[in-house]
PDB file of N, CA and C in Angstrom:
ATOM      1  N   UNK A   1       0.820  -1.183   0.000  1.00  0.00           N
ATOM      2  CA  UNK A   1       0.000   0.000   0.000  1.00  0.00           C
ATOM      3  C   UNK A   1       0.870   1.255   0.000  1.00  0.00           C
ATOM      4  N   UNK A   2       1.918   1.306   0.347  1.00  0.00           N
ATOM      5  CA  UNK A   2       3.114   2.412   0.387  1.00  0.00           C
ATOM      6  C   UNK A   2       3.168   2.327  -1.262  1.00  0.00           C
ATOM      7  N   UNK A   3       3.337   1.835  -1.836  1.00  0.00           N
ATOM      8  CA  UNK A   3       3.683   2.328  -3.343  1.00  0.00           C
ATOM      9  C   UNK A   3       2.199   2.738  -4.004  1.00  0.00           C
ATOM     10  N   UNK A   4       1.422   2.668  -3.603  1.00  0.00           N
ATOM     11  CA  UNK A   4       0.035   3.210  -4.150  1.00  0.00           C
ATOM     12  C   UNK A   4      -0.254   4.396  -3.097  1.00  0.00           C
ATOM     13  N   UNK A   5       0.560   4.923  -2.478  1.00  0.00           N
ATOM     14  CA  UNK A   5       0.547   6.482  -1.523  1.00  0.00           C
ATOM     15  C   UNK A   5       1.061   7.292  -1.968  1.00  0.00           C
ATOM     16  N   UNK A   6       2.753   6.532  -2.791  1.00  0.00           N
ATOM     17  CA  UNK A   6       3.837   7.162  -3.282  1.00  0.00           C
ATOM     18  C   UNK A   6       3.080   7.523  -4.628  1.00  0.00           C
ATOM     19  N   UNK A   7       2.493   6.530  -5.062  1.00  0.00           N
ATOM     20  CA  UNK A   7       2.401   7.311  -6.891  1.00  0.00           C
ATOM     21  C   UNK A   7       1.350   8.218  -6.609  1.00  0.00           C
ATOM     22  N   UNK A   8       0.558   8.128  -5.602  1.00  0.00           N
ATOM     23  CA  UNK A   8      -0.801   9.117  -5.890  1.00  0.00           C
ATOM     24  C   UNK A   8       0.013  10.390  -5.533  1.00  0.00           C
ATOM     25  N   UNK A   9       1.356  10.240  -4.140  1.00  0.00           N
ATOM     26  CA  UNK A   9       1.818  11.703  -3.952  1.00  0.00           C
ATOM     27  C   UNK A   9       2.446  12.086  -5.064  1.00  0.00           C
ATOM     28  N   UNK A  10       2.708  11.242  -5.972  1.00  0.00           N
ATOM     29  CA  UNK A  10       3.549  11.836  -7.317  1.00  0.00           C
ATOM     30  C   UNK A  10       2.318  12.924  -7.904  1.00  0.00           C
ATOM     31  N   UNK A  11       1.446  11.966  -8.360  1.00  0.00           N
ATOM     32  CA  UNK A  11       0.510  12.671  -8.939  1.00  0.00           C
ATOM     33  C   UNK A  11       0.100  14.186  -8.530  1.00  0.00           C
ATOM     34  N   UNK A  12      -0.106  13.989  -7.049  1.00  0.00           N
ATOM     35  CA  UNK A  12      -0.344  15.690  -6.603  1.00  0.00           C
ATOM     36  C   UNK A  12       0.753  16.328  -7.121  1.00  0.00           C
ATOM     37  N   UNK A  13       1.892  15.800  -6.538  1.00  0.00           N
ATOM     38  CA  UNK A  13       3.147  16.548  -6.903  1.00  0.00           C
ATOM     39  C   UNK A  13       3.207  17.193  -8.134  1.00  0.00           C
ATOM     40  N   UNK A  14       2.949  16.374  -8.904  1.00  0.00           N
ATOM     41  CA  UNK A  14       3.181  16.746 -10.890  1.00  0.00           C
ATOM     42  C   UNK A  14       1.996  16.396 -11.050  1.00  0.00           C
ATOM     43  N   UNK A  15       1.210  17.332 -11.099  1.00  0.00           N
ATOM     44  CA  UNK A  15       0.082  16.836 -11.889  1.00  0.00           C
ATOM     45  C   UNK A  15       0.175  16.626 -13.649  1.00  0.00           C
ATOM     46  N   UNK A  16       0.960  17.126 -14.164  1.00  0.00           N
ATOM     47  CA  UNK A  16       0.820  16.732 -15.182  1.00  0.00           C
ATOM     48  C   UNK A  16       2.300  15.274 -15.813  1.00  0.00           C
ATOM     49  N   UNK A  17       2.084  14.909 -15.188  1.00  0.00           N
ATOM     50  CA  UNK A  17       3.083  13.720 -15.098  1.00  0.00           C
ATOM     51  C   UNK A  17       2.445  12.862 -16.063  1.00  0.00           C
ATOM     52  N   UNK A  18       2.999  12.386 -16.989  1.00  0.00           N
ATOM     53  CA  UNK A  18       1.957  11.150 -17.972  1.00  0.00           C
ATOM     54  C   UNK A  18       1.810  10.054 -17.037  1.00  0.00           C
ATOM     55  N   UNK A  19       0.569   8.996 -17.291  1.00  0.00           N
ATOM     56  CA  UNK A  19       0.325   7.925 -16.447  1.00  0.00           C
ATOM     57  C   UNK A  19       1.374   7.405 -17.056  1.00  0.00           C
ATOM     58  N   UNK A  20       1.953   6.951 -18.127  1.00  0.00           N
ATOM     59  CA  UNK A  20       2.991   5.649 -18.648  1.00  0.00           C
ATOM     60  C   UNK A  20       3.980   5.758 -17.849  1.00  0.00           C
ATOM     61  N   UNK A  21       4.438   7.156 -17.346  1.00  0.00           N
ATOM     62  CA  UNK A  21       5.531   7.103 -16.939  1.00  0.00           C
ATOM     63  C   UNK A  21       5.520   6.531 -15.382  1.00  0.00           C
ATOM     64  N   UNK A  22       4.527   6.969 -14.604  1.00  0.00           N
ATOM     65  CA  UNK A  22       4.267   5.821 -13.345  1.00  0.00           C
ATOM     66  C   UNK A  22       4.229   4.640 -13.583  1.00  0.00           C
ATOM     67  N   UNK A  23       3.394   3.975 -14.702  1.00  0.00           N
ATOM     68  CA  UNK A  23       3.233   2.791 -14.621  1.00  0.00           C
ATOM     69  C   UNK A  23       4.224   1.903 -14.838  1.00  0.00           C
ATOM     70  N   UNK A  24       5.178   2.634 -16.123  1.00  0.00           N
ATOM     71  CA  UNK A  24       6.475   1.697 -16.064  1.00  0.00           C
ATOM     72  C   UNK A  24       7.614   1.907 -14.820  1.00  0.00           C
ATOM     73  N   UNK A  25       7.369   2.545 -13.942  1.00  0.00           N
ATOM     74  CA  UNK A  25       7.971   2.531 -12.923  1.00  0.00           C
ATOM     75  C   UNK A  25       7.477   0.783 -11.561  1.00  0.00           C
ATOM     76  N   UNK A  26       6.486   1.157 -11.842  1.00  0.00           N
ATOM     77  CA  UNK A  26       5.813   0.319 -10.654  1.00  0.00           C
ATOM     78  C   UNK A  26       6.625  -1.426 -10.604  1.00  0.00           C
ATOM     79  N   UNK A  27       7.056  -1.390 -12.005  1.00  0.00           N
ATOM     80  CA  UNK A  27       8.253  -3.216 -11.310  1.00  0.00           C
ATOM     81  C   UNK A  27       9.411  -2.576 -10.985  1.00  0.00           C
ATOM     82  N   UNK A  28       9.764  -1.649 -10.479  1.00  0.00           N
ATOM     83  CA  UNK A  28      10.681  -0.831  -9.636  1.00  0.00           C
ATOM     84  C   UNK A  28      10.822  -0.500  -8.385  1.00  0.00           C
ATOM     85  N   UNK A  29       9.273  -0.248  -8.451  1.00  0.00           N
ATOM     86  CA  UNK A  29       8.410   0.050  -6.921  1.00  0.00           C
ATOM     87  C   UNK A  29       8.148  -0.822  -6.383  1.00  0.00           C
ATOM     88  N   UNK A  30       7.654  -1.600  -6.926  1.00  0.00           N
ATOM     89  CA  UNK A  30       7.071  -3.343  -5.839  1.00  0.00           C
ATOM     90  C   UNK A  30       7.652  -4.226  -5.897  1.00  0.00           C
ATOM     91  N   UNK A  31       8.030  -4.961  -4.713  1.00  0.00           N
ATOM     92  CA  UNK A  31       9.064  -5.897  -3.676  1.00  0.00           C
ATOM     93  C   UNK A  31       8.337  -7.138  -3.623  1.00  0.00           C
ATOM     94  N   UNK A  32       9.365  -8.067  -3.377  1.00  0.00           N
ATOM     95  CA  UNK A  32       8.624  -9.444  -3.080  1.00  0.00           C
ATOM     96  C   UNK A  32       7.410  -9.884  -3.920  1.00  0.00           C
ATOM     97  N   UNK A  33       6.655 -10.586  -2.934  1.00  0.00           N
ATOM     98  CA  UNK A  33       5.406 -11.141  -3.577  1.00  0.00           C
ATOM     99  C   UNK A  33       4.879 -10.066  -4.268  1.00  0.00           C
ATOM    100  N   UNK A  34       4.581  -9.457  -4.314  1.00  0.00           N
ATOM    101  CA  UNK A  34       4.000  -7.931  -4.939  1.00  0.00           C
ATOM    102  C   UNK A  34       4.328  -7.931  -6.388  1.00  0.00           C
ATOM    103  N   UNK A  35       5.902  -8.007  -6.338  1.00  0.00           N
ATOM    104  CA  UNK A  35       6.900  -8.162  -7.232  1.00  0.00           C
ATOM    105  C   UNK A  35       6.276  -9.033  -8.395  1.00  0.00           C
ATOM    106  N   UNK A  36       6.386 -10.721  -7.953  1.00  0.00           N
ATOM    107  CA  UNK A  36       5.802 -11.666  -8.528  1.00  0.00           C
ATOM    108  C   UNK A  36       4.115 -11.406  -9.106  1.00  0.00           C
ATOM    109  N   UNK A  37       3.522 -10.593  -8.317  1.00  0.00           N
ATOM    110  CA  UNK A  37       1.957 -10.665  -8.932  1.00  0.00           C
ATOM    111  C   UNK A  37       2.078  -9.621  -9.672  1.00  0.00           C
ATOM    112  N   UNK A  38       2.501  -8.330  -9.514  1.00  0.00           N
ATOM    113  CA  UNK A  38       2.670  -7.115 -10.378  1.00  0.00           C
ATOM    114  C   UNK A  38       3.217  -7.972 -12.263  1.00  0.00           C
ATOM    115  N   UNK A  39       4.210  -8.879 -11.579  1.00  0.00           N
ATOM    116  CA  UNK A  39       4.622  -9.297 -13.176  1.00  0.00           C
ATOM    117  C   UNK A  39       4.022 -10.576 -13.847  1.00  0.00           C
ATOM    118  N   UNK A  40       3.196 -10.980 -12.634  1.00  0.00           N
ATOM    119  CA  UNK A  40       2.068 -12.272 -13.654  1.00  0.00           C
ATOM    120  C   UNK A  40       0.617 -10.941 -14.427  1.00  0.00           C
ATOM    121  N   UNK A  41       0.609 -10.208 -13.100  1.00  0.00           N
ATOM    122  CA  UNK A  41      -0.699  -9.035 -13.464  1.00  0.00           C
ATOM    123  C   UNK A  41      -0.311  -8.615 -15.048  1.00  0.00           C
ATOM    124  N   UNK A  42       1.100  -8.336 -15.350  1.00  0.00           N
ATOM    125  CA  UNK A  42       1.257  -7.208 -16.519  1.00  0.00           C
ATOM    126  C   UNK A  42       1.477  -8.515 -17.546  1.00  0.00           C
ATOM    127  N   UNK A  43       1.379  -9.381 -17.478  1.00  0.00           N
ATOM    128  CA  UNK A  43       1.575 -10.753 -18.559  1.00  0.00           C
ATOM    129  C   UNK A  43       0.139 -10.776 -19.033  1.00  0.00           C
ATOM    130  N   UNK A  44      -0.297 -11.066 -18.181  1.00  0.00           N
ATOM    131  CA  UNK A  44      -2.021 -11.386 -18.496  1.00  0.00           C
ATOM    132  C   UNK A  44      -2.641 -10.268 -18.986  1.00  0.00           C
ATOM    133  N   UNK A  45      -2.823  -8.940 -18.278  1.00  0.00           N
ATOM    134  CA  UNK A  45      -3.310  -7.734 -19.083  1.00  0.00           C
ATOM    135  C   UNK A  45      -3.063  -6.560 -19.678  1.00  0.00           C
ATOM    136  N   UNK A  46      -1.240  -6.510 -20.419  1.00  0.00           N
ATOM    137  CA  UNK A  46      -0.428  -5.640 -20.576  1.00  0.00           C
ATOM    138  C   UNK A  46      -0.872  -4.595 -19.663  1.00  0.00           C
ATOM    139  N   UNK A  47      -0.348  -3.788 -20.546  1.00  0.00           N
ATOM    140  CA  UNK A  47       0.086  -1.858 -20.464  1.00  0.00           C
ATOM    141  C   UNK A  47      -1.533  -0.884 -19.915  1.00  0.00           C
ATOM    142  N   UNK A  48      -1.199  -0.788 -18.597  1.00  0.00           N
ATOM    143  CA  UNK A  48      -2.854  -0.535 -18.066  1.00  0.00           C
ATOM    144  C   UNK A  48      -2.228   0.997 -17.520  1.00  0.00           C
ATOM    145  N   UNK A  49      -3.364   1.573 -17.130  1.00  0.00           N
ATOM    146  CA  UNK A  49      -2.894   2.780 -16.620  1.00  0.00           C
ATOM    147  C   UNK A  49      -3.209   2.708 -15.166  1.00  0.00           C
ATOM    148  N   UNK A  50      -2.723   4.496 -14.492  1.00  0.00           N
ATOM    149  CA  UNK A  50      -2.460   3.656 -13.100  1.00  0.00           C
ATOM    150  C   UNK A  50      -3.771   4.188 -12.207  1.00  0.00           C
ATOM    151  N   UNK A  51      -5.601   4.229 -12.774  1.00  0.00           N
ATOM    152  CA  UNK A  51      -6.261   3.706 -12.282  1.00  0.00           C
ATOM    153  C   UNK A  51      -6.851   2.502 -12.055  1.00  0.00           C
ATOM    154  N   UNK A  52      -6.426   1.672 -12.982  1.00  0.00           N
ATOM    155  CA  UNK A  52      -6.101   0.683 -13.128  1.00  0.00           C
ATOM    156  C   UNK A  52      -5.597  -0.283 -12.347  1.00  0.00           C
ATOM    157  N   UNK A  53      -4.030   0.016 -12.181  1.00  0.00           N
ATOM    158  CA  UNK A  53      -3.508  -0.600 -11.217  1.00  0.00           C
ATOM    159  C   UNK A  53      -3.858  -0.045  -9.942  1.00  0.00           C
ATOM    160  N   UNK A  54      -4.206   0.781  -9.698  1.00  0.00           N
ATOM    161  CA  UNK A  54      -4.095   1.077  -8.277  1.00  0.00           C
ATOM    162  C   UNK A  54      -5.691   0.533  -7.458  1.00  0.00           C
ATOM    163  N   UNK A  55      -6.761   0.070  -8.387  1.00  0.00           N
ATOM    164  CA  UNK A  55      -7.790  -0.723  -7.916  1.00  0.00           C
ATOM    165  C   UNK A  55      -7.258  -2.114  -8.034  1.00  0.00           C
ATOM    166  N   UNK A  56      -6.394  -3.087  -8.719  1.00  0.00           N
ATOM    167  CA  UNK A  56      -6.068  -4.293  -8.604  1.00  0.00           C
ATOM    168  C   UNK A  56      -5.258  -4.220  -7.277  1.00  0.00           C
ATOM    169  N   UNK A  57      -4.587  -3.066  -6.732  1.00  0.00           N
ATOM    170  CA  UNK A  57      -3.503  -3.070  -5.572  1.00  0.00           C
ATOM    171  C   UNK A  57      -4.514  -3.296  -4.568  1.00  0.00           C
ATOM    172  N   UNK A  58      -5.619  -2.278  -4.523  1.00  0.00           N
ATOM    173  CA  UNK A  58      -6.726  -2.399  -3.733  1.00  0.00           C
ATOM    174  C   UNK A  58      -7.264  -3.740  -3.053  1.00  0.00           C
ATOM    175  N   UNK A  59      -7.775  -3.936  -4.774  1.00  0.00           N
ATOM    176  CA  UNK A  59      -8.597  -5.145  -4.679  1.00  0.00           C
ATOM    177  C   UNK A  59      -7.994  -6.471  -4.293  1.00  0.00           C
ATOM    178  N   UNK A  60      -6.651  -6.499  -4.376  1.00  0.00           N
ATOM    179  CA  UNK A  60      -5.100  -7.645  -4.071  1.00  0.00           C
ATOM    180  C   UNK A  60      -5.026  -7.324  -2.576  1.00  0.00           C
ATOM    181  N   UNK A  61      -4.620  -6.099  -2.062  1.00  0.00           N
ATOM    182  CA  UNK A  61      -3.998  -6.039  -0.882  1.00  0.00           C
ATOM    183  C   UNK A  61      -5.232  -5.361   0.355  1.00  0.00           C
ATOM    184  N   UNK A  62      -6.024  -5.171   0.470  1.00  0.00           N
ATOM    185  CA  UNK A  62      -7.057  -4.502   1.326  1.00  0.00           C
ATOM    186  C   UNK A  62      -8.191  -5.699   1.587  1.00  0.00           C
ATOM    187  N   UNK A  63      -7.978  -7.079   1.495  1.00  0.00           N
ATOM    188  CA  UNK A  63      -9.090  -7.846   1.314  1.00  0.00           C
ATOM    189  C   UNK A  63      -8.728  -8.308   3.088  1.00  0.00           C
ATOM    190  N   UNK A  64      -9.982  -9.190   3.772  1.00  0.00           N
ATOM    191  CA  UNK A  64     -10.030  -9.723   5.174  1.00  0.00           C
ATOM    192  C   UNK A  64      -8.620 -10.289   5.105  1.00  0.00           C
ATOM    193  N   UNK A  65      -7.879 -11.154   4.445  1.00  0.00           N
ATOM    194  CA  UNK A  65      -7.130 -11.733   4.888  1.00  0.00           C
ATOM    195  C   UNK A  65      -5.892 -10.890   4.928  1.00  0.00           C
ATOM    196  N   UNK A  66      -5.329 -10.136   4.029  1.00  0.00           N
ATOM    197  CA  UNK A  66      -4.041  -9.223   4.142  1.00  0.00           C
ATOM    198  C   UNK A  66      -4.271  -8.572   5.227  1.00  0.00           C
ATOM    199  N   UNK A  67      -5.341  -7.820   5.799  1.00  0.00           N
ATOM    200  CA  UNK A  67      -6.118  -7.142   6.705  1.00  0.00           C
ATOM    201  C   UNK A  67      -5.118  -7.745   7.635  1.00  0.00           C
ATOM    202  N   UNK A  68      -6.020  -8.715   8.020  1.00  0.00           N
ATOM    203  CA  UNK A  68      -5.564  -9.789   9.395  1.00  0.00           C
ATOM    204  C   UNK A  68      -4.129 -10.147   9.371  1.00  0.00           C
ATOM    205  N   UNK A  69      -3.733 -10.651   8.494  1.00  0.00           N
ATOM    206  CA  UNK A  69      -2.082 -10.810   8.474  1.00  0.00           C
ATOM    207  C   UNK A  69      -1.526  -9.551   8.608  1.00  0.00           C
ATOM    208  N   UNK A  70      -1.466  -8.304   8.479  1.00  0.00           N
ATOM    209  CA  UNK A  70      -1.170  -7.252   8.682  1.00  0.00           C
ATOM    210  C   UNK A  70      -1.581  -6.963  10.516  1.00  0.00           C
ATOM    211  N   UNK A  71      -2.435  -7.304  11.032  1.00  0.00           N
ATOM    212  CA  UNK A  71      -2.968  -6.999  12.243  1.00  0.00           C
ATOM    213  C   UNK A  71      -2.122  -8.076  12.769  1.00  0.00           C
ATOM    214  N   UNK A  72      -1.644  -9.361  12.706  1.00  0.00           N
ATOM    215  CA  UNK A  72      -0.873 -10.206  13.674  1.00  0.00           C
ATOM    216  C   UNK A  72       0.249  -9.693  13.552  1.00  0.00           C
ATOM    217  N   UNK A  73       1.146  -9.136  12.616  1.00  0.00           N
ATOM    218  CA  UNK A  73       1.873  -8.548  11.854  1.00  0.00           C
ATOM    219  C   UNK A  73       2.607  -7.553  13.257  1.00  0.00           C
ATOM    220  N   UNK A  74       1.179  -6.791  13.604  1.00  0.00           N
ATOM    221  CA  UNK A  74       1.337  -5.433  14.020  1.00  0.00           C
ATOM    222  C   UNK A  74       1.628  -5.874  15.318  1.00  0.00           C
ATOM    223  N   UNK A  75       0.630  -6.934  15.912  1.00  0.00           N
ATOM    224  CA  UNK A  75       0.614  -7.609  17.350  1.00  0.00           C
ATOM    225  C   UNK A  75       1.683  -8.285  17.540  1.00  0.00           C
ATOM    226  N   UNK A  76       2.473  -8.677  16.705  1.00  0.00           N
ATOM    227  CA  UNK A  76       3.461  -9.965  17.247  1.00  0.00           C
ATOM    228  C   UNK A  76       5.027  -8.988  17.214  1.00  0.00           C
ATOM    229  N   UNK A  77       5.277  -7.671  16.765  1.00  0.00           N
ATOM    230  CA  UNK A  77       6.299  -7.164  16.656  1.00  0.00           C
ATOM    231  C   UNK A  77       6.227  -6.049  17.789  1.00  0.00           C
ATOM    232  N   UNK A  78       6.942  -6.712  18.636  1.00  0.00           N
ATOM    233  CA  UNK A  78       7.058  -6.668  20.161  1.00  0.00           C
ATOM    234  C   UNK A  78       8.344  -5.516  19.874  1.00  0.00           C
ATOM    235  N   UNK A  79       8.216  -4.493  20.730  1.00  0.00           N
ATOM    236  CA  UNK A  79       9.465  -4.041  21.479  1.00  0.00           C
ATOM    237  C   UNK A  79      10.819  -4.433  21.640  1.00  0.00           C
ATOM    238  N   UNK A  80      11.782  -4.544  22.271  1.00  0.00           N
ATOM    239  CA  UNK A  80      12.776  -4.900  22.287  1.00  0.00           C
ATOM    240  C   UNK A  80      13.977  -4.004  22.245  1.00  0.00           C
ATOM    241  N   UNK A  81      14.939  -3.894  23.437  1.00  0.00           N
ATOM    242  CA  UNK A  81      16.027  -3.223  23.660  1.00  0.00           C
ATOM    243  C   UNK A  81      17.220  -3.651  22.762  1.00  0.00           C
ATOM    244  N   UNK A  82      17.249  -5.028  21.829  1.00  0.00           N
ATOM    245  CA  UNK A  82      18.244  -5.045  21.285  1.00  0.00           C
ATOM    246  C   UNK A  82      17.815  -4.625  19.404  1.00  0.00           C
ATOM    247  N   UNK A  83      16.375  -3.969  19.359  1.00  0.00           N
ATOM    248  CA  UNK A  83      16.411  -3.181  18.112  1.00  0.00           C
ATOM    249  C   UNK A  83      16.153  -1.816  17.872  1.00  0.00           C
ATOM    250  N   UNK A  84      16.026  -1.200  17.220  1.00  0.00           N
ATOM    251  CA  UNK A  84      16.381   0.379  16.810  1.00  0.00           C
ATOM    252  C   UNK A  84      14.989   0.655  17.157  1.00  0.00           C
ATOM    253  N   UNK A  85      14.446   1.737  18.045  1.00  0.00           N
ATOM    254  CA  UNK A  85      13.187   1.708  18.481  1.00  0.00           C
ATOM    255  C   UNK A  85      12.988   2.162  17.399  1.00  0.00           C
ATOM    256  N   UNK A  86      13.534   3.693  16.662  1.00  0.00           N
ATOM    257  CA  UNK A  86      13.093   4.159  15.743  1.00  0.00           C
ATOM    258  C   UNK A  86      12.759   3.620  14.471  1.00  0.00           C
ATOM    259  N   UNK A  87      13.032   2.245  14.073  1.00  0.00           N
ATOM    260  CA  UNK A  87      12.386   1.631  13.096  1.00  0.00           C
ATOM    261  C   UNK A  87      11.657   0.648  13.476  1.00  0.00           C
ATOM    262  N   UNK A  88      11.606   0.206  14.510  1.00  0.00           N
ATOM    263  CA  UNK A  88      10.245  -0.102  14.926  1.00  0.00           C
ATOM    264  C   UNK A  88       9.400   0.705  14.693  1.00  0.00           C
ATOM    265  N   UNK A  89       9.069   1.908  15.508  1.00  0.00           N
ATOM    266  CA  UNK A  89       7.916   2.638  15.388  1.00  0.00           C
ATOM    267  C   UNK A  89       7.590   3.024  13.969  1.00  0.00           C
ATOM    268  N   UNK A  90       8.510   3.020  12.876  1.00  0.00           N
ATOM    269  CA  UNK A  90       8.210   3.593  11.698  1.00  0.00           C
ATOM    270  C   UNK A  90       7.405   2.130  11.138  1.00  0.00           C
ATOM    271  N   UNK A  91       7.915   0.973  11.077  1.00  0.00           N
ATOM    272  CA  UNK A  91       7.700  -0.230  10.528  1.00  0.00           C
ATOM    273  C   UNK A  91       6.177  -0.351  11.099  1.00  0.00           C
ATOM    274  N   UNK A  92       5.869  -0.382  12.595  1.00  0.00           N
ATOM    275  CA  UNK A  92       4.375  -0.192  13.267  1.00  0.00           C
ATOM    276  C   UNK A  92       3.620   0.899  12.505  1.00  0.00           C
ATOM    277  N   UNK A  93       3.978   1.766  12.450  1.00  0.00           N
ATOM    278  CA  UNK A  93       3.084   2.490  11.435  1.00  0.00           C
ATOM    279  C   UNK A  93       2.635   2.702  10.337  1.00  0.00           C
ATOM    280  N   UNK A  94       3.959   2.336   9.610  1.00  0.00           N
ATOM    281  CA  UNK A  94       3.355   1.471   8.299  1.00  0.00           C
ATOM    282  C   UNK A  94       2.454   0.707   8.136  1.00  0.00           C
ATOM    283  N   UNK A  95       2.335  -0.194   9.289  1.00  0.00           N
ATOM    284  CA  UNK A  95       1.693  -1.442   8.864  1.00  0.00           C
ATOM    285  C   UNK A  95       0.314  -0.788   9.362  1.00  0.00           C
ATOM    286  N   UNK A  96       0.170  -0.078  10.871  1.00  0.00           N
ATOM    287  CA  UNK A  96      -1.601   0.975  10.788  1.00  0.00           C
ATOM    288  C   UNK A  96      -1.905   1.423   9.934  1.00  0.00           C
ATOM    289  N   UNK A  97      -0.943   2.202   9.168  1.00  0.00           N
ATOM    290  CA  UNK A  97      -1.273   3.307   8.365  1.00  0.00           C
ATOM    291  C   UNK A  97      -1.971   2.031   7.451  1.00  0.00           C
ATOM    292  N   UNK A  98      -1.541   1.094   6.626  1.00  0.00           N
ATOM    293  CA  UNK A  98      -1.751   0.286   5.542  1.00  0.00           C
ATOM    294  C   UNK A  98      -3.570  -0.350   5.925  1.00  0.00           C
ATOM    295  N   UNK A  99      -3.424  -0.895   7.162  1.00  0.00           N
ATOM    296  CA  UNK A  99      -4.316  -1.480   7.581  1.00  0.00           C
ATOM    297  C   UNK A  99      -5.681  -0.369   7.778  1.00  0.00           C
ATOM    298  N   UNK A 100      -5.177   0.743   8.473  1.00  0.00           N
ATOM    299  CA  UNK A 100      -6.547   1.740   8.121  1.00  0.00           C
ATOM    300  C   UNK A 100      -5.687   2.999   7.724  1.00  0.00           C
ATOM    301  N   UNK A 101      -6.124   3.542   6.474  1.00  0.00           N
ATOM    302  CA  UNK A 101      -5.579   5.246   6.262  1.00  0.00           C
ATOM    303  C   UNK A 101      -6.144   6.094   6.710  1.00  0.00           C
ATOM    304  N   UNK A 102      -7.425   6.084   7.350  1.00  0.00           N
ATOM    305  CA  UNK A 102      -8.096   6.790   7.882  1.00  0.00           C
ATOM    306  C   UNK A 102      -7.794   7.083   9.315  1.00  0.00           C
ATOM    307  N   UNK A 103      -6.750   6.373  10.161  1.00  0.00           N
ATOM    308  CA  UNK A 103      -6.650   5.947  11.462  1.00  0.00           C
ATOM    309  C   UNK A 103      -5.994   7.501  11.372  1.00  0.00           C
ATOM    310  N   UNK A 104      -5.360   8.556  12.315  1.00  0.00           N
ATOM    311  CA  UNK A 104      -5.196   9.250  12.396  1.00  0.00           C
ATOM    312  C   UNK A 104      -3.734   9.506  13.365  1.00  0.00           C
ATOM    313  N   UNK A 105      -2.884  10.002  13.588  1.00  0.00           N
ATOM    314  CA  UNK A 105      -1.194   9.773  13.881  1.00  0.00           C
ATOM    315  C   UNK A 105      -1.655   9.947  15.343  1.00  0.00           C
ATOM    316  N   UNK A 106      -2.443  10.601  16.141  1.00  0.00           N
ATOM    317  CA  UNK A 106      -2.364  10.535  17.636  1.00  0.00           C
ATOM    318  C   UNK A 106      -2.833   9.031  17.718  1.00  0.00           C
ATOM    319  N   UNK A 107      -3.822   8.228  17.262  1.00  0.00           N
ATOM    320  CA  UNK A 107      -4.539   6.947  17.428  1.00  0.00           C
ATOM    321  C   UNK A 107      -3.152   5.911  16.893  1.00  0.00           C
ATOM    322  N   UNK A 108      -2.828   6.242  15.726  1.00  0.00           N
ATOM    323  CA  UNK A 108      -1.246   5.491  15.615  1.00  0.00           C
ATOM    324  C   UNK A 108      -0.428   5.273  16.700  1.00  0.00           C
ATOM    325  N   UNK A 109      -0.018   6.726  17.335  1.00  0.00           N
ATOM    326  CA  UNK A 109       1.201   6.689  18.359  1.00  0.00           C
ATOM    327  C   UNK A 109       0.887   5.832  19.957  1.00  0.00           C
ATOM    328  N   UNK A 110      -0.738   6.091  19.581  1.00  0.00           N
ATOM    329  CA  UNK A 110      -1.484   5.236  21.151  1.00  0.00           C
ATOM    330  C   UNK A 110      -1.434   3.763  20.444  1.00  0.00           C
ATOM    331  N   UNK A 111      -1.129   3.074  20.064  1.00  0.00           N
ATOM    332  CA  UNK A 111      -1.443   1.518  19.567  1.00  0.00           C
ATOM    333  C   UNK A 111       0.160   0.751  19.787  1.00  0.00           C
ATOM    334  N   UNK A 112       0.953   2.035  19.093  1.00  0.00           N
ATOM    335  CA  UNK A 112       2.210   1.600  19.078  1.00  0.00           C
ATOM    336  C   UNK A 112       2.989   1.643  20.582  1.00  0.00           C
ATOM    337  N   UNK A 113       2.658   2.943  21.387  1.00  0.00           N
ATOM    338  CA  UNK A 113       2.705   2.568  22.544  1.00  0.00           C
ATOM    339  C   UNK A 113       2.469   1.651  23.819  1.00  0.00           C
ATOM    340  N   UNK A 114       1.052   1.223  22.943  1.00  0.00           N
ATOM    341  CA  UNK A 114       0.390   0.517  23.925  1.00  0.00           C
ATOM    342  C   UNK A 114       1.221  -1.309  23.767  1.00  0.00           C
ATOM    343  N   UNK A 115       2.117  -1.250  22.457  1.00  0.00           N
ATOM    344  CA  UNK A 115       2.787  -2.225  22.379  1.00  0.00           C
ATOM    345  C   UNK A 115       3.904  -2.493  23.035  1.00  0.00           C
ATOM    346  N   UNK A 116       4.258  -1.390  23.833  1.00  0.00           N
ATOM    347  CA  UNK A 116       5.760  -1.544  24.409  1.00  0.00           C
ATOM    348  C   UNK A 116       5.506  -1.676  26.006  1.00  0.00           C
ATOM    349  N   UNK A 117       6.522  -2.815  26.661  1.00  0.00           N
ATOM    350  CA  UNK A 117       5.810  -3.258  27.428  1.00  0.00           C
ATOM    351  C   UNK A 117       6.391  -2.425  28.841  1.00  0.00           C
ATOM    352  N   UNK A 118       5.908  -2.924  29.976  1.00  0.00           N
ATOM    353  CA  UNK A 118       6.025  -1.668  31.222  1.00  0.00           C
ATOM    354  C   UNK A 118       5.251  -0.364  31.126  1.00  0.00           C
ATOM    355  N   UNK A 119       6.091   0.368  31.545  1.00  0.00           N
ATOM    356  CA  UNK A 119       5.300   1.555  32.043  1.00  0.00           C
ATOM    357  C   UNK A 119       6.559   2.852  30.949  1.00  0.00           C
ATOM    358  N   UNK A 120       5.665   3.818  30.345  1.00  0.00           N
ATOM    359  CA  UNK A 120       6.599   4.362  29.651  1.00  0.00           C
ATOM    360  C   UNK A 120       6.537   5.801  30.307  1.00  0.00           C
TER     361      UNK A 120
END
């Protein structure tokens, strides 16, 4: 969901940016499994534009189950003094932000807190 944030901020950015030129970016942009479906996706229905893709990202990554794997995701990445808090907290928020965009950065910072254990 970070690379479908990034191209839409492109878009504000430049609005007059051609779609081709996002779209041939995007096997640049997407990692891993993403990676693999982005390049079975562009086999099966070439050269799409990027309303296009950005409802298959939707419709691929926002369903109950990514949801939930994203939510154990969020629950099981515990705290810990022997990692960089600061990418923890960025990595935790990613994964809220992904899971709801609507969630709002004070409701973020209370979730991620509420993950670290003791008294802060």
């Amino acid at each position: 969901m970070e690379v479908k944030d990034y191209i839409d901020g492109l878009f504000i950015d430049v609005p007059r940016i051609p779609d081709y030129w996002i779209t041939a970016r995007l096997n640049t942009e997407v990692k891993g499994h993403a990676s693999i479906w982005y390049t079975e996706m562009k086999e099966i229905h070439g050269r799409r534009n990027w309303p296009w893709w950005k409802s298959q990202i939707i419709q691929k990554y926002s369903n109950g189950t990514w949801i939930w794997k994203q939510t154990m995701s969020f629950e099981n990445d515990k705290y810990s003094v022997d990692k960089d808090p600061y990418e923890g907290c960025l990595r935790q928020s990613k994964i809220l932000k992904a899971i709801d965009p609507q969630m709002n950065i004070q409701m973020r910072n209370h979730k991620i807190l509420t993950q670290m254990p003791g008294e802060l």
